[in-house]
C-alpha atoms as a PDB file:
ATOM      1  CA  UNK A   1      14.809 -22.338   7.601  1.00  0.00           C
ATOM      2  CA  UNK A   2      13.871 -20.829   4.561  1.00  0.00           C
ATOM      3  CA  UNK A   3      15.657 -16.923   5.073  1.00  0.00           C
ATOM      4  CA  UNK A   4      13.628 -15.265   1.946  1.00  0.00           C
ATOM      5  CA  UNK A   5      10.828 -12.896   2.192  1.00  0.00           C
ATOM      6  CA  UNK A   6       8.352 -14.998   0.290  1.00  0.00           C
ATOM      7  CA  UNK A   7       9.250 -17.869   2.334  1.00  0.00           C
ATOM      8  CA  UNK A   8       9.027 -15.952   5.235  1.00  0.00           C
ATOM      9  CA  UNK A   9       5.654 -15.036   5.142  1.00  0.00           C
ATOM     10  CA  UNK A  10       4.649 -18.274   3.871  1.00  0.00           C
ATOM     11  CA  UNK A  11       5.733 -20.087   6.957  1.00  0.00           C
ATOM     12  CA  UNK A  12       3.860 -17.346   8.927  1.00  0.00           C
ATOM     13  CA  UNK A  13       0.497 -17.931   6.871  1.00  0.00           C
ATOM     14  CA  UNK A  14       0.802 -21.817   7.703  1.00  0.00           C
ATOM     15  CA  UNK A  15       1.703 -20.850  11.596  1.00  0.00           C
ATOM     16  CA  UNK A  16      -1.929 -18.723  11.446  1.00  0.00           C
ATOM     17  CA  UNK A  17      -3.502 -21.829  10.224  1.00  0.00           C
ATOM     18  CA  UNK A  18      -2.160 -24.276  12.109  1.00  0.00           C
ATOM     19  CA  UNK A  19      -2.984 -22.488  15.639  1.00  0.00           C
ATOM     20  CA  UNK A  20      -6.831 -21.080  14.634  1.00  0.00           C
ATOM     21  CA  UNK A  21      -7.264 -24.982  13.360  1.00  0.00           C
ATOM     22  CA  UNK A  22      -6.333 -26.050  17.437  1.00  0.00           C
ATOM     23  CA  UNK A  23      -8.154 -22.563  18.398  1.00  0.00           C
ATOM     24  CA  UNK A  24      -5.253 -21.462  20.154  1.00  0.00           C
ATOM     25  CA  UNK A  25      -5.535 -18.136  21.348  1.00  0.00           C
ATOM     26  CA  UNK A  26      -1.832 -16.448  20.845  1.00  0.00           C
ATOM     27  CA  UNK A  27      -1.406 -13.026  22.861  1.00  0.00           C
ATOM     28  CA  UNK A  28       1.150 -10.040  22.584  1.00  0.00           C
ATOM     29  CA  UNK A  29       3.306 -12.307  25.556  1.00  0.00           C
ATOM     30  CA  UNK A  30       5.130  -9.517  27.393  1.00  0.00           C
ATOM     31  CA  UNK A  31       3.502  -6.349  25.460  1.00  0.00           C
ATOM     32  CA  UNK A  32      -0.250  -7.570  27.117  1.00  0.00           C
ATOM     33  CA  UNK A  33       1.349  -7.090  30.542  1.00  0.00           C
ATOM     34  CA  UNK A  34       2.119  -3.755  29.634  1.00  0.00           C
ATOM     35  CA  UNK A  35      -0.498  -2.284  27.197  1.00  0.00           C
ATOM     36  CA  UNK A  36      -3.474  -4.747  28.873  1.00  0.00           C
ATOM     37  CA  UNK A  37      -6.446  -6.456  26.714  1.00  0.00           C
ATOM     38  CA  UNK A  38      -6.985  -3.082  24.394  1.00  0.00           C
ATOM     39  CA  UNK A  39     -10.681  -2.825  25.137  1.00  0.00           C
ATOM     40  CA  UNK A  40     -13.337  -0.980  22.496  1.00  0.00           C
ATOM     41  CA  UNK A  41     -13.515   1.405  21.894  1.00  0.00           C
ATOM     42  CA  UNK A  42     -10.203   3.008  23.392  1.00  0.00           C
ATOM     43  CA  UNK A  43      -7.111   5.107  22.231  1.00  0.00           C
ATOM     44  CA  UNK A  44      -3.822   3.994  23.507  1.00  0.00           C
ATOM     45  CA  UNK A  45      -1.125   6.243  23.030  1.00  0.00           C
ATOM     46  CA  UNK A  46       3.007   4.837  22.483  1.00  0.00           C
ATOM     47  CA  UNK A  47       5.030   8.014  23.853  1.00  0.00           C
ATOM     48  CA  UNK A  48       8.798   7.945  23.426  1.00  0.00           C
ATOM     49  CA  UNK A  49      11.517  10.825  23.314  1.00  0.00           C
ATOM     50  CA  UNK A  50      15.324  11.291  23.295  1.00  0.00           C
ATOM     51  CA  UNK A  51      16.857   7.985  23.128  1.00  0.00           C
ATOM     52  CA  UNK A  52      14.732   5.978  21.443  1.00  0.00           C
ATOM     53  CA  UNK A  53      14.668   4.929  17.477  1.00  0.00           C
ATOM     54  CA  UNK A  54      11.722   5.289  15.705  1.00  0.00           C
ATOM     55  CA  UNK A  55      11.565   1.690  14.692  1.00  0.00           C
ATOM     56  CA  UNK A  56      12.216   0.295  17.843  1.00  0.00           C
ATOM     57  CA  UNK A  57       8.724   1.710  18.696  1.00  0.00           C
ATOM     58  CA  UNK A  58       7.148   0.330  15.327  1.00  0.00           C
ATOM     59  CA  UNK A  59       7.627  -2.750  16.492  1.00  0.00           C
ATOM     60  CA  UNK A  60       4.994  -2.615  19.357  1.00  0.00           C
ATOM     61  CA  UNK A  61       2.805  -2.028  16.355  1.00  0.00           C
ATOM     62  CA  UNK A  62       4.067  -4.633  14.081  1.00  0.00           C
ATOM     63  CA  UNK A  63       3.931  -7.330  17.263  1.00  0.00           C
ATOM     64  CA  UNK A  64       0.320  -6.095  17.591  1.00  0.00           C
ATOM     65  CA  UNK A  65      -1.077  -6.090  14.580  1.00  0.00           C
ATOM     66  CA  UNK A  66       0.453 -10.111  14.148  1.00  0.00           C
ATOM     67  CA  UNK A  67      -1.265 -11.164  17.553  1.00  0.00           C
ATOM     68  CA  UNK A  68      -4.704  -9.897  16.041  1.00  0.00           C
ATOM     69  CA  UNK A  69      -4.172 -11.368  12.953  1.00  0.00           C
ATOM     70  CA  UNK A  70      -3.702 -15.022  14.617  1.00  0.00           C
ATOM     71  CA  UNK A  71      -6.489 -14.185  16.795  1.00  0.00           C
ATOM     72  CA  UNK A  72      -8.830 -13.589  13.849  1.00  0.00           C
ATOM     73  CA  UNK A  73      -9.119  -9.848  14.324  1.00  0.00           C
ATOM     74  CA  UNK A  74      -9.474  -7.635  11.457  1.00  0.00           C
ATOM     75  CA  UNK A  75      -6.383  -4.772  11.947  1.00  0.00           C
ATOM     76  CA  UNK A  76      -6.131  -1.594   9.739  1.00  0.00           C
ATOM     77  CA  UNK A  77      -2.610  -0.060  10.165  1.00  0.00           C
ATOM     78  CA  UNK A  78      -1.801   3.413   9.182  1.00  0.00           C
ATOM     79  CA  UNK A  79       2.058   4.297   9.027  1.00  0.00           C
ATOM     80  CA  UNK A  80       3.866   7.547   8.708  1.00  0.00           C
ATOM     81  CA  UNK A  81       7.334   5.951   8.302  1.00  0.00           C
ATOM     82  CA  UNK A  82       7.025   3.291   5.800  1.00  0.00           C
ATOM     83  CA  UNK A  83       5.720   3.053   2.213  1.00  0.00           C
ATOM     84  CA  UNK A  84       2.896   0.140   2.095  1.00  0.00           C
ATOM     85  CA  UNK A  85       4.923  -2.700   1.181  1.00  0.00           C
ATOM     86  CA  UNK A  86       7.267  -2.432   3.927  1.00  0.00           C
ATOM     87  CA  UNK A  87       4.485  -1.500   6.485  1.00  0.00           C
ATOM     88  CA  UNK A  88       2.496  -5.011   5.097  1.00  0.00           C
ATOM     89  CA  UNK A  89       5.250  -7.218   5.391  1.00  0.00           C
ATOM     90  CA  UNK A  90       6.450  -5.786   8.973  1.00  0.00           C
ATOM     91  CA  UNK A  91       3.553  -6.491  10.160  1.00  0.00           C
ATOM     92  CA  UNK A  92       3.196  -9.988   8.822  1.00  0.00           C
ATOM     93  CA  UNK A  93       6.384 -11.001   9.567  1.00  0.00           C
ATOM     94  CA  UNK A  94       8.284  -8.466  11.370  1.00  0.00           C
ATOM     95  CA  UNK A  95      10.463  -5.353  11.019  1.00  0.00           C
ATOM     96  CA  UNK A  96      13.918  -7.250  10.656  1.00  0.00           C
ATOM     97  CA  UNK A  97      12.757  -9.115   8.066  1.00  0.00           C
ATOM     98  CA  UNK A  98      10.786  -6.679   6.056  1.00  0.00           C
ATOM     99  CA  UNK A  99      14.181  -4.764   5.632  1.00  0.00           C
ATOM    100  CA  UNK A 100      15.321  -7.025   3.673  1.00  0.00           C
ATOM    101  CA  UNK A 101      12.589  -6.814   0.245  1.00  0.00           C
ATOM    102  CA  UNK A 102      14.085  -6.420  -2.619  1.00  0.00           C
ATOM    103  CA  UNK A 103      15.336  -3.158  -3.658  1.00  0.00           C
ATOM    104  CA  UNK A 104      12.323  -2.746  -6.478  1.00  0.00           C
ATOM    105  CA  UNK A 105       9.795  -3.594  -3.841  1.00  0.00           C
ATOM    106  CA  UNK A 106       8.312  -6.537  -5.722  1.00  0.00           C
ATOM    107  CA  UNK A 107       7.558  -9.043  -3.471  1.00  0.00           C
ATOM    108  CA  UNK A 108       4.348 -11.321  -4.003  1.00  0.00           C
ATOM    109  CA  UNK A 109       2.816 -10.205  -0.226  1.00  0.00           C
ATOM    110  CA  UNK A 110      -0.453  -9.534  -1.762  1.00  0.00           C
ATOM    111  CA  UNK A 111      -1.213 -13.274  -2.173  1.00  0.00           C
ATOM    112  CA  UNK A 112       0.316 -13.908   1.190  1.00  0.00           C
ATOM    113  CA  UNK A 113      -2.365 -11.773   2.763  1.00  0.00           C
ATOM    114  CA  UNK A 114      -5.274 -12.960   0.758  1.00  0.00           C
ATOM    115  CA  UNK A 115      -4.670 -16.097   1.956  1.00  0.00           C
ATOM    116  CA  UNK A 116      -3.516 -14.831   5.677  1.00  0.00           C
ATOM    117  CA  UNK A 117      -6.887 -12.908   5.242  1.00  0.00           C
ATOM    118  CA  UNK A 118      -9.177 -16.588   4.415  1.00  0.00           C
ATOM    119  CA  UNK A 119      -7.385 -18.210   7.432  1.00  0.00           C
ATOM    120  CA  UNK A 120      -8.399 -15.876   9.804  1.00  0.00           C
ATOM    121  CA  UNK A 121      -8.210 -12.106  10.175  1.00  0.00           C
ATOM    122  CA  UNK A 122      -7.872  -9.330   8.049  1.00  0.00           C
ATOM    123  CA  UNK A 123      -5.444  -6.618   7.605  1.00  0.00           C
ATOM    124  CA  UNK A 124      -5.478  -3.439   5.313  1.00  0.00           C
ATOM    125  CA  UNK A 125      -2.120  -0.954   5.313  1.00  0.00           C
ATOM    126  CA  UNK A 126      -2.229   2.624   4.084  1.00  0.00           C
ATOM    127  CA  UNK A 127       1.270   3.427   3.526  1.00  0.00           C
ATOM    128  CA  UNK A 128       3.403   6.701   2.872  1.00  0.00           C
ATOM    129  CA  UNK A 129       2.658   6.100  -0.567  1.00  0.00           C
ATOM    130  CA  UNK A 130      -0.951   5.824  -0.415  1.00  0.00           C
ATOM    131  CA  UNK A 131      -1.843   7.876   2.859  1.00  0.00           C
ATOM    132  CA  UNK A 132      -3.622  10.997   0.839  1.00  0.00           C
ATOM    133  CA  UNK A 133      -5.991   9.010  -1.447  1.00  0.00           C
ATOM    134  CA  UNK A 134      -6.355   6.565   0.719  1.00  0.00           C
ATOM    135  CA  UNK A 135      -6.411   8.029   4.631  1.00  0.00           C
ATOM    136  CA  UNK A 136     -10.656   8.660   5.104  1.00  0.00           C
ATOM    137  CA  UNK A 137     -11.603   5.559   7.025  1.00  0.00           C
ATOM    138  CA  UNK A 138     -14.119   2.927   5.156  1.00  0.00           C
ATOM    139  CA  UNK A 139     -17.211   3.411   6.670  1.00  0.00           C
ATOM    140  CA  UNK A 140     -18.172  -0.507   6.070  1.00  0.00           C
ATOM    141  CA  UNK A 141     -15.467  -2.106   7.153  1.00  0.00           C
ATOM    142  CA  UNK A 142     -15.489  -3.544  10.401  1.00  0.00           C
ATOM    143  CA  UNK A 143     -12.210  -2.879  12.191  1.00  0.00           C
ATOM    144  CA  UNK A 144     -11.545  -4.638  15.481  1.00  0.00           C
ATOM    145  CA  UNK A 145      -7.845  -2.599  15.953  1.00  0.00           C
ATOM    146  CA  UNK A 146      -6.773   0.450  14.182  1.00  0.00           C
ATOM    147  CA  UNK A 147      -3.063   1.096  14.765  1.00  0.00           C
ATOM    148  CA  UNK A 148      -1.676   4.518  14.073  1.00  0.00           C
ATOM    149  CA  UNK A 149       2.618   4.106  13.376  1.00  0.00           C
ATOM    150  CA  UNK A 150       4.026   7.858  13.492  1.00  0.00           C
ATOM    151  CA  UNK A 151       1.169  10.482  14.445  1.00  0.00           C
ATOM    152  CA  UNK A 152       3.270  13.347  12.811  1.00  0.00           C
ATOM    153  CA  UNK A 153       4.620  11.506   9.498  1.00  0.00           C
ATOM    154  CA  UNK A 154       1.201  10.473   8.596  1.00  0.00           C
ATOM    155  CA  UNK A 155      -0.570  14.330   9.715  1.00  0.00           C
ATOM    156  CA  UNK A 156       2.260  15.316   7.044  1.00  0.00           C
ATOM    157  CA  UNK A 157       1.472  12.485   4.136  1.00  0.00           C
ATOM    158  CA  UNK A 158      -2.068  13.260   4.598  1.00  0.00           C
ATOM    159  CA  UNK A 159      -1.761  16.857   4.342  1.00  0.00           C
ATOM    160  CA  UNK A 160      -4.324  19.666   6.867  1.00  0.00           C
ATOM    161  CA  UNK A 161      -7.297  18.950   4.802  1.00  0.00           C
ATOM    162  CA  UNK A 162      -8.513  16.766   7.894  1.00  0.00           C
ATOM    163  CA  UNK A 163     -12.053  16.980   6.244  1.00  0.00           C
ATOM    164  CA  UNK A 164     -10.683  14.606   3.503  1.00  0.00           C
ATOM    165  CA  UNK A 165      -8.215  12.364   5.178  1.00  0.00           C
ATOM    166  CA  UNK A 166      -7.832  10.458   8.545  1.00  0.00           C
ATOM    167  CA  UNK A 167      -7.842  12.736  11.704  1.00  0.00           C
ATOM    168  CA  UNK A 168      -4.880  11.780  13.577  1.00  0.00           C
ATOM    169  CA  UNK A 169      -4.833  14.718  16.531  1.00  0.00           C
ATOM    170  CA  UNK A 170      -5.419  13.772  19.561  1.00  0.00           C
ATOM    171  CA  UNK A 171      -9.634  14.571  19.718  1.00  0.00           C
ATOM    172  CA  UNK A 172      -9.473  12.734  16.173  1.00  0.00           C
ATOM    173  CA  UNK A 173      -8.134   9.086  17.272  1.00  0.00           C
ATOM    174  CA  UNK A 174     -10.716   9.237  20.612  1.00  0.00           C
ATOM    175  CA  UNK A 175     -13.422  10.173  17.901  1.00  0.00           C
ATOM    176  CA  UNK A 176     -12.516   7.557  15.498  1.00  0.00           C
ATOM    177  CA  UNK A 177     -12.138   4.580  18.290  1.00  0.00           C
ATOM    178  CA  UNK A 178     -15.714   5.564  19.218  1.00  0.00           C
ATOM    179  CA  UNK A 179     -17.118   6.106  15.924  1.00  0.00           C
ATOM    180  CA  UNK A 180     -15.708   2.154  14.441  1.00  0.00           C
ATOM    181  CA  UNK A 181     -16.219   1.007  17.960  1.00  0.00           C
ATOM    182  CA  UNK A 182     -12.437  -0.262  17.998  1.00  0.00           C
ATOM    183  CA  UNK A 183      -9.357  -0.216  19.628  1.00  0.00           C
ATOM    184  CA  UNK A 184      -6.853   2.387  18.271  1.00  0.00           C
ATOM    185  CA  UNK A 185      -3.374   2.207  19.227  1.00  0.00           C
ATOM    186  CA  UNK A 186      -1.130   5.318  18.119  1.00  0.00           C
ATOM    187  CA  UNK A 187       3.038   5.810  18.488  1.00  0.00           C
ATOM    188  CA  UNK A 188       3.839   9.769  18.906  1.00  0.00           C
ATOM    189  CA  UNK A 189       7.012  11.699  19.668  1.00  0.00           C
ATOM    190  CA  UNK A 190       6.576  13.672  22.492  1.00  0.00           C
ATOM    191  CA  UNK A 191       9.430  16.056  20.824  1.00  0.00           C
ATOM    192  CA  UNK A 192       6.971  17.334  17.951  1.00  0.00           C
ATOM    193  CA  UNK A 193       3.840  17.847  19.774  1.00  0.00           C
ATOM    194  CA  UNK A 194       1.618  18.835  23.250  1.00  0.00           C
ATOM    195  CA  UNK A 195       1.748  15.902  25.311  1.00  0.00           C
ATOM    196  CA  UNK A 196      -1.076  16.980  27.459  1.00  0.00           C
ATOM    197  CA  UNK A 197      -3.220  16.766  24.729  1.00  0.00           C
ATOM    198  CA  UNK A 198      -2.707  13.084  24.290  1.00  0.00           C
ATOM    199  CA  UNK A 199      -3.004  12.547  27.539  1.00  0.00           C
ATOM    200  CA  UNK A 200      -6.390  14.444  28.215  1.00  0.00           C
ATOM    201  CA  UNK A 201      -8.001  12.599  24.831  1.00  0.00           C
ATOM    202  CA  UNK A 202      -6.363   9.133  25.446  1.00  0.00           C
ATOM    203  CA  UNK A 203      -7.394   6.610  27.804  1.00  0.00           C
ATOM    204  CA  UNK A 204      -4.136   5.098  28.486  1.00  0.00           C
ATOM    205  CA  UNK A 205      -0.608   6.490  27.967  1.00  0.00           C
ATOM    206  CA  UNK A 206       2.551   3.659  27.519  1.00  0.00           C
ATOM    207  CA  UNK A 207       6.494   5.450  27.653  1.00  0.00           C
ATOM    208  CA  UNK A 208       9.056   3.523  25.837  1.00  0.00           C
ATOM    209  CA  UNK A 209      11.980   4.545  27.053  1.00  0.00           C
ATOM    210  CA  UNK A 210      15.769   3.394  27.650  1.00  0.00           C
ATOM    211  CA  UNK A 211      16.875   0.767  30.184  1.00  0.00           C
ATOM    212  CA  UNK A 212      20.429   0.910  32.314  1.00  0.00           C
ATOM    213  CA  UNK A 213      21.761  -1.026  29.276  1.00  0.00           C
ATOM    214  CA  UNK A 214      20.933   1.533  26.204  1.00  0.00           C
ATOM    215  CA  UNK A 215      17.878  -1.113  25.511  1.00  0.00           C
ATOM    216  CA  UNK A 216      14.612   0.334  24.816  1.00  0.00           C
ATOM    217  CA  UNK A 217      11.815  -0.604  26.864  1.00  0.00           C
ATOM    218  CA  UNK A 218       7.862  -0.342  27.319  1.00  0.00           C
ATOM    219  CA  UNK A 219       6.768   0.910  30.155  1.00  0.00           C
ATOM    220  CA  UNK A 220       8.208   2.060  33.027  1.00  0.00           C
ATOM    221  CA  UNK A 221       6.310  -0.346  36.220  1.00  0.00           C
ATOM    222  CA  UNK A 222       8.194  -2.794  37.758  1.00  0.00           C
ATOM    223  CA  UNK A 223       8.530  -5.595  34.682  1.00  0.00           C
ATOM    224  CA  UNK A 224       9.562  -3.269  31.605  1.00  0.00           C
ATOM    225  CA  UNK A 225       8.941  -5.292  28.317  1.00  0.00           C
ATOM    226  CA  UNK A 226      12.164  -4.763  26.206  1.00  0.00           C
ATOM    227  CA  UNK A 227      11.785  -3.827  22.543  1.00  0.00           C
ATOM    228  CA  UNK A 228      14.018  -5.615  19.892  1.00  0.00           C
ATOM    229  CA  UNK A 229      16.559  -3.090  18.355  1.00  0.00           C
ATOM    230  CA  UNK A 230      14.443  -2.345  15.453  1.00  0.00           C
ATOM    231  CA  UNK A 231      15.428   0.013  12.667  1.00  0.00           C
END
Protein backbone atom coordinates (compact mmCIF):
# COMPACT_ATOMS: atom_id res chain seq x y z
CA UNK A 1 0.00 0.00 0.00
CA UNK A 2 1.39 3.02 -1.17
CA UNK A 3 2.13 5.02 2.59
CA UNK A 4 2.79 8.65 0.87
CA UNK A 5 0.51 11.54 0.95
CA UNK A 6 0.17 11.88 -2.78
CA UNK A 7 -0.49 8.32 -3.03
CA UNK A 8 -2.76 8.49 -0.40
CA UNK A 9 -5.15 10.66 -1.74
CA UNK A 10 -4.83 9.21 -5.05
CA UNK A 11 -6.13 5.87 -3.96
CA UNK A 12 -8.97 7.82 -2.21
CA UNK A 13 -9.91 9.78 -5.55
CA UNK A 14 -10.10 6.27 -7.43
CA UNK A 15 -12.22 4.76 -4.24
CA UNK A 16 -14.80 8.00 -4.99
CA UNK A 17 -14.94 6.87 -8.50
CA UNK A 18 -15.18 3.51 -8.31
CA UNK A 19 -18.32 3.54 -5.76
CA UNK A 20 -20.43 6.73 -7.54
CA UNK A 21 -19.67 4.53 -10.95
CA UNK A 22 -21.81 1.35 -8.95
CA UNK A 23 -23.93 4.34 -7.23
CA UNK A 24 -23.14 3.11 -3.98
CA UNK A 25 -24.32 5.21 -1.38
CA UNK A 26 -21.40 5.18 1.50
CA UNK A 27 -22.65 6.66 4.99
CA UNK A 28 -20.77 8.01 8.18
CA UNK A 29 -21.20 3.92 9.51
CA UNK A 30 -21.31 4.41 13.28
CA UNK A 31 -21.26 8.46 13.37
CA UNK A 32 -25.04 8.31 11.38
CA UNK A 33 -26.32 6.36 14.39
CA UNK A 34 -25.28 9.03 16.47
CA UNK A 35 -25.51 12.44 14.66
CA UNK A 36 -28.70 11.00 12.31
CA UNK A 37 -29.24 11.98 8.42
CA UNK A 38 -28.15 15.92 9.05
CA UNK A 39 -31.32 17.32 7.54
CA UNK A 40 -31.46 21.13 5.84
CA UNK A 41 -31.27 23.33 6.95
CA UNK A 42 -30.02 22.43 10.61
CA UNK A 43 -27.10 23.30 13.06
CA UNK A 44 -25.59 20.44 14.86
CA UNK A 45 -23.43 21.26 17.55
CA UNK A 46 -20.03 18.69 18.67
CA UNK A 47 -19.69 19.62 22.55
CA UNK A 48 -16.69 18.18 24.38
CA UNK A 49 -14.80 19.29 27.68
CA UNK A 50 -12.09 18.05 30.09
CA UNK A 51 -10.73 14.95 28.74
CA UNK A 52 -10.98 15.11 25.38
CA UNK A 53 -8.21 16.24 22.58
CA UNK A 54 -9.09 18.62 20.23
CA UNK A 55 -8.34 16.41 17.30
CA UNK A 56 -10.01 13.55 18.44
CA UNK A 57 -13.17 15.70 17.85
CA UNK A 58 -11.88 16.93 14.31
CA UNK A 59 -12.21 13.80 13.22
CA UNK A 60 -16.10 13.64 13.36
CA UNK A 61 -15.59 16.46 10.92
CA UNK A 62 -12.99 15.02 8.76
CA UNK A 63 -15.19 11.47 8.64
CA UNK A 64 -18.05 13.79 7.59
CA UNK A 65 -16.94 15.83 5.22
CA UNK A 66 -15.37 12.31 3.28
CA UNK A 67 -18.93 10.59 3.45
CA UNK A 68 -20.39 13.74 1.54
CA UNK A 69 -17.79 13.87 -0.74
CA UNK A 70 -18.45 10.07 -1.93
CA UNK A 71 -22.00 10.84 -1.80
CA UNK A 72 -21.64 13.70 -4.28
CA UNK A 73 -22.34 16.47 -1.80
CA UNK A 74 -20.69 19.70 -2.10
CA UNK A 75 -18.96 20.35 1.71
CA UNK A 76 -17.37 23.75 2.71
CA UNK A 77 -15.23 23.24 5.88
CA UNK A 78 -14.12 26.03 8.03
CA UNK A 79 -11.29 25.16 10.66
CA UNK A 80 -9.92 27.04 13.58
CA UNK A 81 -7.09 24.55 14.28
CA UNK A 82 -5.44 23.84 11.08
CA UNK A 83 -3.86 25.93 8.30
CA UNK A 84 -5.67 24.95 4.80
CA UNK A 85 -3.45 22.35 3.63
CA UNK A 86 -3.71 20.24 6.57
CA UNK A 87 -7.52 20.90 6.97
CA UNK A 88 -7.82 19.71 2.88
CA UNK A 89 -5.96 16.71 3.16
CA UNK A 90 -7.67 15.58 6.64
CA UNK A 91 -10.53 15.70 5.20
CA UNK A 92 -9.70 13.80 2.06
CA UNK A 93 -7.90 11.32 3.59
CA UNK A 94 -7.91 11.60 7.22
CA UNK A 95 -6.25 13.24 10.24
CA UNK A 96 -3.44 10.49 10.76
CA UNK A 97 -2.38 10.80 7.55
CA UNK A 98 -2.49 14.47 6.94
CA UNK A 99 0.14 14.71 9.84
CA UNK A 100 2.43 13.43 7.99
CA UNK A 101 2.86 16.40 4.78
CA UNK A 102 5.91 17.45 4.35
CA UNK A 103 7.39 19.92 6.59
CA UNK A 104 7.18 22.87 3.67
CA UNK A 105 3.58 22.02 3.12
CA UNK A 106 3.96 21.29 -0.58
CA UNK A 107 1.96 18.60 -1.41
CA UNK A 108 0.14 18.47 -4.94
CA UNK A 109 -3.64 18.15 -3.08
CA UNK A 110 -4.93 20.79 -5.29
CA UNK A 111 -5.02 18.44 -8.32
CA UNK A 112 -6.25 15.69 -6.09
CA UNK A 113 -9.36 17.70 -5.39
CA UNK A 114 -9.98 18.98 -8.83
CA UNK A 115 -10.25 15.74 -9.87
CA UNK A 116 -12.08 14.44 -6.44
CA UNK A 117 -14.27 17.55 -7.32
CA UNK A 118 -15.17 16.09 -11.39
CA UNK A 119 -15.92 12.63 -9.83
CA UNK A 120 -18.40 13.71 -7.65
CA UNK A 121 -18.70 16.35 -4.94
CA UNK A 122 -17.09 19.36 -4.10
CA UNK A 123 -15.17 20.63 -1.25
CA UNK A 124 -13.74 24.19 -0.45
CA UNK A 125 -11.45 24.68 3.01
CA UNK A 126 -10.83 28.06 4.58
CA UNK A 127 -7.97 27.47 6.75
CA UNK A 128 -6.14 29.40 9.69
CA UNK A 129 -4.24 30.90 7.07
CA UNK A 130 -6.91 32.15 4.96
CA UNK A 131 -9.93 32.52 7.51
CA UNK A 132 -9.93 36.64 7.44
CA UNK A 133 -9.93 37.22 3.64
CA UNK A 134 -11.60 34.45 3.02
CA UNK A 135 -14.44 33.72 6.00
CA UNK A 136 -17.83 35.77 4.28
CA UNK A 137 -19.71 32.86 2.79
CA UNK A 138 -20.08 32.80 -1.28
CA UNK A 139 -23.37 33.75 -1.90
CA UNK A 140 -23.46 31.44 -5.25
CA UNK A 141 -22.21 28.55 -4.19
CA UNK A 142 -24.43 25.89 -3.40
CA UNK A 143 -23.37 24.15 -0.20
CA UNK A 144 -25.12 20.94 0.79
CA UNK A 145 -22.89 20.71 4.40
CA UNK A 146 -21.03 23.45 6.01
CA UNK A 147 -18.81 22.10 8.80
CA UNK A 148 -17.49 24.48 11.40
CA UNK A 149 -13.92 22.68 13.16
CA UNK A 150 -13.16 24.91 16.40
CA UNK A 151 -15.98 27.67 16.99
CA UNK A 152 -13.47 29.77 19.13
CA UNK A 153 -10.11 29.38 16.95
CA UNK A 154 -11.88 30.47 13.90
CA UNK A 155 -14.09 33.64 15.97
CA UNK A 156 -10.25 34.49 16.77
CA UNK A 157 -8.66 34.05 12.98
CA UNK A 158 -11.54 35.91 11.74
CA UNK A 159 -11.31 38.67 14.08
CA UNK A 160 -15.02 40.70 15.78
CA UNK A 161 -15.67 42.40 12.57
CA UNK A 162 -18.61 39.75 12.14
CA UNK A 163 -19.99 42.20 9.42
CA UNK A 164 -16.99 41.12 7.22
CA UNK A 165 -16.30 37.55 8.05
CA UNK A 166 -18.29 34.30 8.83
CA UNK A 167 -20.61 34.53 11.95
CA UNK A 168 -19.76 31.65 13.99
CA UNK A 169 -21.92 32.46 17.46
CA UNK A 170 -24.41 30.52 18.13
CA UNK A 171 -27.57 32.84 16.37
CA UNK A 172 -24.89 33.07 13.41
CA UNK A 173 -24.54 29.17 12.41
CA UNK A 174 -28.73 28.77 12.83
CA UNK A 175 -28.81 31.94 10.49
CA UNK A 176 -26.37 30.71 8.05
CA UNK A 177 -27.91 26.92 7.84
CA UNK A 178 -31.16 28.74 6.96
CA UNK A 179 -29.89 31.33 4.78
CA UNK A 180 -27.67 28.41 2.25
CA UNK A 181 -30.44 26.06 3.10
CA UNK A 182 -27.71 23.46 4.42
CA UNK A 183 -26.65 21.41 7.03
CA UNK A 184 -24.03 23.01 9.37
CA UNK A 185 -22.20 20.94 11.70
CA UNK A 186 -19.96 22.91 14.35
CA UNK A 187 -17.26 21.35 17.19
CA UNK A 188 -17.16 23.85 20.39
CA UNK A 189 -15.51 23.62 23.79
CA UNK A 190 -17.88 23.97 26.31
CA UNK A 191 -14.79 25.39 28.54
CA UNK A 192 -14.59 28.80 26.46
CA UNK A 193 -18.13 29.64 26.01
CA UNK A 194 -22.18 29.66 27.24
CA UNK A 195 -23.40 26.36 26.53
CA UNK A 196 -26.97 27.35 26.78
CA UNK A 197 -26.58 29.41 24.01
CA UNK A 198 -25.74 26.57 21.71
CA UNK A 199 -28.20 24.72 22.92
CA UNK A 200 -31.18 27.28 22.60
CA UNK A 201 -29.88 28.18 18.73
CA UNK A 202 -28.99 24.53 17.76
CA UNK A 203 -31.26 21.89 16.82
CA UNK A 204 -29.34 19.02 18.03
CA UNK A 205 -26.52 18.85 20.61
CA UNK A 206 -23.82 15.56 20.33
CA UNK A 207 -21.18 15.20 23.74
CA UNK A 208 -18.00 13.51 22.98
CA UNK A 209 -16.80 12.48 25.91
CA UNK A 210 -14.46 9.70 27.60
CA UNK A 211 -15.32 6.00 27.88
CA UNK A 212 -14.28 3.58 31.08
CA UNK A 213 -11.12 2.99 28.98
CA UNK A 214 -9.68 6.79 28.52
CA UNK A 215 -11.26 6.38 24.76
CA UNK A 216 -13.17 9.21 23.50
CA UNK A 217 -16.56 8.68 22.42
CA UNK A 218 -19.71 10.34 20.63
CA UNK A 219 -22.53 10.40 22.32
CA UNK A 220 -23.56 9.29 25.38
CA UNK A 221 -27.04 6.71 24.47
CA UNK A 222 -26.66 3.29 24.77
CA UNK A 223 -24.14 2.48 21.54
CA UNK A 224 -21.36 5.31 21.97
CA UNK A 225 -19.42 5.60 18.59
CA UNK A 226 -15.67 5.66 19.61
CA UNK A 227 -13.42 8.30 18.06
CA UNK A 228 -9.89 7.26 16.76
CA UNK A 229 -7.12 8.87 18.97
CA UNK A 230 -6.64 11.73 16.73
CA UNK A 231 -4.09 14.46 17.31
Amino acid sequence: MNRTLAGQLAADVEAIEFYLSRRVDLRASGLESVLGDLPTPSLTVVGYGDGVRPGQVSTVVDELARTALRSGRSVELTSGREWTGVARASAMVGRRVATRLPSDREVDASKMLGEMASAGGSLVVRGLDDLPASGVPHPARVVDLWLVDDVAGVEEATGVDQALTLDVSPMGLRRLSRQKMCAVVATVDWRLTQRWRWEREADAVVEVGVDEDGRAVLGDGHDPVRLPPGL
